[in-house]
C-alpha atoms as a PDB file:
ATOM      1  CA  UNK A   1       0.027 -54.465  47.484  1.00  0.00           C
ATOM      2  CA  UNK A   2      -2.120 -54.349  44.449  1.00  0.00           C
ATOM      3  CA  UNK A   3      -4.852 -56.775  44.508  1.00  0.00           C
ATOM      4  CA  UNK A   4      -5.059 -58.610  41.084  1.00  0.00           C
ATOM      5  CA  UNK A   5      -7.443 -61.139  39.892  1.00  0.00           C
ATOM      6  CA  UNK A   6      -6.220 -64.021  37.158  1.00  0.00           C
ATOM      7  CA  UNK A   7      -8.613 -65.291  35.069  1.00  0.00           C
ATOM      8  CA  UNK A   8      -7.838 -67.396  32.268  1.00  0.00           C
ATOM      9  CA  UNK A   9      -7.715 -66.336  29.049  1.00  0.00           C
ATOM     10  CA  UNK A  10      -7.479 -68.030  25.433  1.00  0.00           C
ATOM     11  CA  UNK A  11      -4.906 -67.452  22.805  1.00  0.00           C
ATOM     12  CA  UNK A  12      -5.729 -68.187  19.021  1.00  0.00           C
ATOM     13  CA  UNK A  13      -2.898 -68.550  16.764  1.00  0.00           C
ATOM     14  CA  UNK A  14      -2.783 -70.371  13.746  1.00  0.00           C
ATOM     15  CA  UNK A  15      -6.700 -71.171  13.807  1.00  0.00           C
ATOM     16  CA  UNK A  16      -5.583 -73.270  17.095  1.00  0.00           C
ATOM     17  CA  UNK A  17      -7.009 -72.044  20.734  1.00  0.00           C
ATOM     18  CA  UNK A  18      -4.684 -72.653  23.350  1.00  0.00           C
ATOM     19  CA  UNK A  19      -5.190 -72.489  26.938  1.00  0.00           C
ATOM     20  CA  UNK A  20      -2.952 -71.564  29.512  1.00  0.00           C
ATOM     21  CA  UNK A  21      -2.513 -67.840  29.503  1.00  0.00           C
ATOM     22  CA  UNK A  22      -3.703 -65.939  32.170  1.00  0.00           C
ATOM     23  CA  UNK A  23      -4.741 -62.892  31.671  1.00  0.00           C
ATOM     24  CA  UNK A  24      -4.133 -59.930  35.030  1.00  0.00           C
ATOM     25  CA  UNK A  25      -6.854 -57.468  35.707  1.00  0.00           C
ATOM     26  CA  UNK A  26      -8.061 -55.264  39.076  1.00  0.00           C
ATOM     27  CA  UNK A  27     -10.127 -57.031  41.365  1.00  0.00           C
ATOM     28  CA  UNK A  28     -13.306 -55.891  41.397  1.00  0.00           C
ATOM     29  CA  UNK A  29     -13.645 -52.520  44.149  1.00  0.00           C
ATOM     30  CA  UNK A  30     -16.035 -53.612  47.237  1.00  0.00           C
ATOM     31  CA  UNK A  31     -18.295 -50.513  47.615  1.00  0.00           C
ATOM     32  CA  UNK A  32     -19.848 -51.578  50.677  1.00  0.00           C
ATOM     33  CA  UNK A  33     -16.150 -50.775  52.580  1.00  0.00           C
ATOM     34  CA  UNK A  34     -16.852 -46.734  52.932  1.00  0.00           C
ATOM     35  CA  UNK A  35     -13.930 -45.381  54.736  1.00  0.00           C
ATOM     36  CA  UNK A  36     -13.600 -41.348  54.707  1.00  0.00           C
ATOM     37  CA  UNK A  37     -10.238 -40.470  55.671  1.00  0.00           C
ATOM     38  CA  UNK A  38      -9.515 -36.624  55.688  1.00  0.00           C
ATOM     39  CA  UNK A  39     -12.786 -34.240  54.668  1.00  0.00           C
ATOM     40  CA  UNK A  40     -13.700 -30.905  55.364  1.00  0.00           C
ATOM     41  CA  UNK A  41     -16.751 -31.159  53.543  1.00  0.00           C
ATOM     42  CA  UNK A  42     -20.135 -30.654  54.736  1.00  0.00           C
ATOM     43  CA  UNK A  43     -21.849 -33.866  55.162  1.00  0.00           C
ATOM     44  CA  UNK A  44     -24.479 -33.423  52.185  1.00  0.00           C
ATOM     45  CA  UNK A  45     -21.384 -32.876  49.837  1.00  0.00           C
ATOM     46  CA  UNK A  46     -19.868 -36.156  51.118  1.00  0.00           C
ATOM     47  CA  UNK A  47     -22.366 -38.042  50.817  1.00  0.00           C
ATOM     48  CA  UNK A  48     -22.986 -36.858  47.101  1.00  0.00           C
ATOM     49  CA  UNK A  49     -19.089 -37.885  46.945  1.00  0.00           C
ATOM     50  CA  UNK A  50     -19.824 -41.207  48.041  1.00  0.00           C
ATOM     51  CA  UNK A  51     -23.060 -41.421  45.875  1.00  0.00           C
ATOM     52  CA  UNK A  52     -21.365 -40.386  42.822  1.00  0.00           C
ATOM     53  CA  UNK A  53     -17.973 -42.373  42.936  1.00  0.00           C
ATOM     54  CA  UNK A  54     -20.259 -45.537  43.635  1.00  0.00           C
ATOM     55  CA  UNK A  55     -22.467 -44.891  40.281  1.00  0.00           C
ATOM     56  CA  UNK A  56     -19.269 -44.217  38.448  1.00  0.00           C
ATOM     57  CA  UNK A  57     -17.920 -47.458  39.990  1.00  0.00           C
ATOM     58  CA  UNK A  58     -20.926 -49.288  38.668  1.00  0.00           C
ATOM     59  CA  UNK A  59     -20.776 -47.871  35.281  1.00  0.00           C
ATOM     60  CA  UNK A  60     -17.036 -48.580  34.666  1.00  0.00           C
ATOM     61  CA  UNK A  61     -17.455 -52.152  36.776  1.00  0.00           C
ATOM     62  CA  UNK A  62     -14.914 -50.623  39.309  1.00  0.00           C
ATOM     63  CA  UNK A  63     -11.973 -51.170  36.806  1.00  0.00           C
ATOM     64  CA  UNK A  64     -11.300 -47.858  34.910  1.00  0.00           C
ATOM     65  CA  UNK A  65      -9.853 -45.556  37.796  1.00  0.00           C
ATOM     66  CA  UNK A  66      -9.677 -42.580  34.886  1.00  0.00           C
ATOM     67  CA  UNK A  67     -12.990 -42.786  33.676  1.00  0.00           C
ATOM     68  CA  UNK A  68     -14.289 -42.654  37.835  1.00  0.00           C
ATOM     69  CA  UNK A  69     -12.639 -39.688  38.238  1.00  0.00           C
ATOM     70  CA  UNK A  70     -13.683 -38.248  35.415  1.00  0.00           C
ATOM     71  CA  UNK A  71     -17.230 -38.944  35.992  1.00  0.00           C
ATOM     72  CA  UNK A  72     -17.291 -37.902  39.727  1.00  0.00           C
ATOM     73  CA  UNK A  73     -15.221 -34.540  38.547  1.00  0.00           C
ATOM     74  CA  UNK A  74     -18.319 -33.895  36.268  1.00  0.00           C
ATOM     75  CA  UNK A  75     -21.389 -34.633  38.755  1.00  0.00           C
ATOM     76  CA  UNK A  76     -19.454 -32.187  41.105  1.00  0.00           C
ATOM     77  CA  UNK A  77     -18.120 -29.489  38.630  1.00  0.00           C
ATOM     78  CA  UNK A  78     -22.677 -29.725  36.792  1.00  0.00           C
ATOM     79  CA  UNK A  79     -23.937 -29.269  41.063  1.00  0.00           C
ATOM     80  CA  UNK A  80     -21.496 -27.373  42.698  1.00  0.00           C
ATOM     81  CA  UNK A  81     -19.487 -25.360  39.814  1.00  0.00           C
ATOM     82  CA  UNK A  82     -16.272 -25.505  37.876  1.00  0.00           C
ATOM     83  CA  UNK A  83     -12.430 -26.137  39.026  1.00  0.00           C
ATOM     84  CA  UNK A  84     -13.324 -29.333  40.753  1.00  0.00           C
ATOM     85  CA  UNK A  85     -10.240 -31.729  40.636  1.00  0.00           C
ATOM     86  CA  UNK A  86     -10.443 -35.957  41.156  1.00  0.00           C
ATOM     87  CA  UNK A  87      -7.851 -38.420  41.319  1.00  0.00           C
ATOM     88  CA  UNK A  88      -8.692 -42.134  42.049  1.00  0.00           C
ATOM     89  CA  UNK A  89      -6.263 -45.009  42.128  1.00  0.00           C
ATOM     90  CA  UNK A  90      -4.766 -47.808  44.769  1.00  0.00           C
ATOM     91  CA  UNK A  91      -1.592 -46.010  45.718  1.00  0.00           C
ATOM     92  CA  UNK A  92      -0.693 -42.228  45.347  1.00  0.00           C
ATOM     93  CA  UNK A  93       0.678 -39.401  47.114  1.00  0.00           C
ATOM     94  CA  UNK A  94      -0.321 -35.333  47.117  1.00  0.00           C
ATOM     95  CA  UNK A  95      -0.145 -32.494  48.322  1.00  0.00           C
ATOM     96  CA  UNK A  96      -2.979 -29.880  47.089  1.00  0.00           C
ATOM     97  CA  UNK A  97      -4.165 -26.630  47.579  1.00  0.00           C
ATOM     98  CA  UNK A  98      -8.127 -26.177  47.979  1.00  0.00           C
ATOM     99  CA  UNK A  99     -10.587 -23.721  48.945  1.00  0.00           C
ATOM    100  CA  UNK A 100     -11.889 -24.283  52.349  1.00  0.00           C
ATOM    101  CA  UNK A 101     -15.282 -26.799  53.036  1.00  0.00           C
ATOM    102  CA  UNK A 102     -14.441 -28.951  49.242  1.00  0.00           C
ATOM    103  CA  UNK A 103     -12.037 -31.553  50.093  1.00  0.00           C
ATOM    104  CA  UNK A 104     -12.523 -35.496  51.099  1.00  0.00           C
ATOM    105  CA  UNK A 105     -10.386 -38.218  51.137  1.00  0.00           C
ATOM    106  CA  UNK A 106     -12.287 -41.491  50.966  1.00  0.00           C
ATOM    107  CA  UNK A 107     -11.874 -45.224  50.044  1.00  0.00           C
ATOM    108  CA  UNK A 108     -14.474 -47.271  48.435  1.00  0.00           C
ATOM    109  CA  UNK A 109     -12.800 -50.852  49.703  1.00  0.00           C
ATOM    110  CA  UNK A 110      -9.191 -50.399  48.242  1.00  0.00           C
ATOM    111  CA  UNK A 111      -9.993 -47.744  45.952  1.00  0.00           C
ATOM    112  CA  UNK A 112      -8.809 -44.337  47.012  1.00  0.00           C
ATOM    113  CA  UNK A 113     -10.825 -40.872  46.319  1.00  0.00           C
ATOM    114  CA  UNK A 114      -9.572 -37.692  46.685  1.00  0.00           C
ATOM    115  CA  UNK A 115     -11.945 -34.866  45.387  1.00  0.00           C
ATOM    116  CA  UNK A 116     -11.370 -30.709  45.800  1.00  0.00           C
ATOM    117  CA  UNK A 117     -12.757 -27.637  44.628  1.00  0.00           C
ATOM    118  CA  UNK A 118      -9.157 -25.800  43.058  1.00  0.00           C
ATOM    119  CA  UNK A 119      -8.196 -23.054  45.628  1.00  0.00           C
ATOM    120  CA  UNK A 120      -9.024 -18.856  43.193  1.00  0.00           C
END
Protein backbone atom coordinates (compact mmCIF):
# COMPACT_ATOMS: atom_id res chain seq x y z
CA UNK A 1 0.00 0.00 0.00
CA UNK A 2 1.23 3.40 -0.87
CA UNK A 3 1.62 5.59 2.04
CA UNK A 4 0.07 9.08 1.28
CA UNK A 5 -0.03 12.12 3.33
CA UNK A 6 -3.23 14.75 2.98
CA UNK A 7 -2.61 18.04 3.69
CA UNK A 8 -4.97 20.66 3.01
CA UNK A 9 -4.80 22.75 0.34
CA UNK A 10 -6.61 26.12 -0.83
CA UNK A 11 -8.47 26.73 -4.00
CA UNK A 12 -8.88 30.39 -5.39
CA UNK A 13 -11.51 30.93 -7.85
CA UNK A 14 -13.22 33.93 -8.53
CA UNK A 15 -10.88 36.09 -6.11
CA UNK A 16 -12.64 33.73 -3.33
CA UNK A 17 -10.28 31.09 -1.27
CA UNK A 18 -12.02 28.12 -0.42
CA UNK A 19 -11.05 25.47 1.86
CA UNK A 20 -11.71 22.00 1.73
CA UNK A 21 -9.55 20.41 -0.89
CA UNK A 22 -7.04 18.18 0.04
CA UNK A 23 -4.32 17.95 -1.73
CA UNK A 24 -2.32 13.90 -1.93
CA UNK A 25 1.40 13.78 -1.82
CA UNK A 26 4.22 10.88 -0.66
CA UNK A 27 4.88 10.74 2.83
CA UNK A 28 7.97 11.84 3.63
CA UNK A 29 10.84 8.58 3.25
CA UNK A 30 12.29 7.71 6.94
CA UNK A 31 16.07 7.36 6.24
CA UNK A 32 16.92 6.10 9.49
CA UNK A 33 15.01 2.49 8.35
CA UNK A 34 18.27 1.06 6.29
CA UNK A 35 17.28 -2.30 5.10
CA UNK A 36 19.73 -3.93 2.32
CA UNK A 37 17.98 -6.66 0.73
CA UNK A 38 20.02 -8.45 -2.09
CA UNK A 39 23.86 -6.94 -2.68
CA UNK A 40 26.85 -8.28 -3.99
CA UNK A 41 28.67 -5.26 -3.46
CA UNK A 42 31.65 -4.74 -1.46
CA UNK A 43 30.82 -3.05 1.68
CA UNK A 44 32.63 0.42 0.87
CA UNK A 45 30.40 0.57 -2.36
CA UNK A 46 27.28 0.03 -0.20
CA UNK A 47 27.81 2.19 2.03
CA UNK A 48 28.54 4.99 -0.66
CA UNK A 49 24.98 3.59 -1.94
CA UNK A 50 23.45 4.32 1.21
CA UNK A 51 25.38 7.69 1.59
CA UNK A 52 24.41 8.89 -1.71
CA UNK A 53 20.61 7.88 -1.97
CA UNK A 54 20.27 9.62 1.58
CA UNK A 55 21.86 13.11 0.21
CA UNK A 56 19.71 12.74 -2.84
CA UNK A 57 16.78 12.07 -0.47
CA UNK A 58 17.57 15.26 1.36
CA UNK A 59 17.94 17.34 -1.65
CA UNK A 60 14.64 16.26 -3.34
CA UNK A 61 12.86 16.13 0.43
CA UNK A 62 12.37 12.32 -0.26
CA UNK A 63 9.50 13.07 -2.80
CA UNK A 64 10.96 13.01 -6.39
CA UNK A 65 11.83 9.17 -6.84
CA UNK A 66 13.29 10.27 -10.59
CA UNK A 67 15.41 12.92 -9.60
CA UNK A 68 17.02 10.22 -6.58
CA UNK A 69 17.85 8.00 -9.04
CA UNK A 70 19.18 10.20 -11.16
CA UNK A 71 21.39 11.73 -8.68
CA UNK A 72 22.65 8.43 -7.10
CA UNK A 73 23.21 7.10 -10.96
CA UNK A 74 25.60 10.17 -11.26
CA UNK A 75 27.70 9.98 -7.84
CA UNK A 76 28.24 6.27 -8.94
CA UNK A 77 28.72 6.57 -12.79
CA UNK A 78 31.64 10.33 -11.57
CA UNK A 79 33.46 7.41 -8.71
CA UNK A 80 33.16 4.22 -10.12
CA UNK A 81 32.64 4.77 -14.10
CA UNK A 82 29.92 4.79 -16.69
CA UNK A 83 26.84 2.24 -17.43
CA UNK A 84 25.60 2.50 -13.91
CA UNK A 85 21.73 1.98 -13.89
CA UNK A 86 19.13 3.23 -10.76
CA UNK A 87 15.61 2.76 -10.30
CA UNK A 88 13.85 3.97 -7.06
CA UNK A 89 10.17 3.79 -6.32
CA UNK A 90 7.57 2.01 -3.64
CA UNK A 91 6.58 -0.95 -5.75
CA UNK A 92 8.39 -2.50 -8.84
CA UNK A 93 9.52 -5.62 -10.26
CA UNK A 94 12.96 -6.64 -12.41
CA UNK A 95 14.89 -8.74 -13.61
CA UNK A 96 18.54 -7.35 -14.69
CA UNK A 97 21.65 -8.37 -15.93
CA UNK A 98 24.90 -6.92 -14.10
CA UNK A 99 28.48 -7.39 -13.94
CA UNK A 100 29.53 -9.24 -10.93
CA UNK A 101 30.43 -7.19 -7.28
CA UNK A 102 27.85 -3.81 -8.55
CA UNK A 103 24.47 -4.68 -7.51
CA UNK A 104 22.34 -3.78 -4.13
CA UNK A 105 18.97 -3.84 -3.36
CA UNK A 106 18.15 -1.56 -0.45
CA UNK A 107 15.23 0.35 1.22
CA UNK A 108 15.55 3.65 2.82
CA UNK A 109 12.11 3.16 5.09
CA UNK A 110 9.56 2.39 2.21
CA UNK A 111 11.61 3.60 -0.49
CA UNK A 112 13.16 0.92 -2.62
CA UNK A 113 16.85 1.17 -4.32
CA UNK A 114 18.10 -0.91 -6.75
CA UNK A 115 21.55 0.22 -8.22
CA UNK A 116 23.95 -1.93 -10.93
CA UNK A 117 26.86 -1.47 -12.96
CA UNK A 118 25.23 -2.67 -16.79
CA UNK A 119 26.71 -6.19 -17.49
CA UNK A 120 29.78 -5.42 -21.26
Amino acid sequence: MLDIEIVPAVARGKGRRRRGYMQLRPAPVDENKVMIGETDMPQALQSHAVRAASEALDMHEGTDYKDVAYYIKNQFDKEYGTGWQCITGVSFGSYVTHSSGSFIHFCLGRLAIMLFKAAC
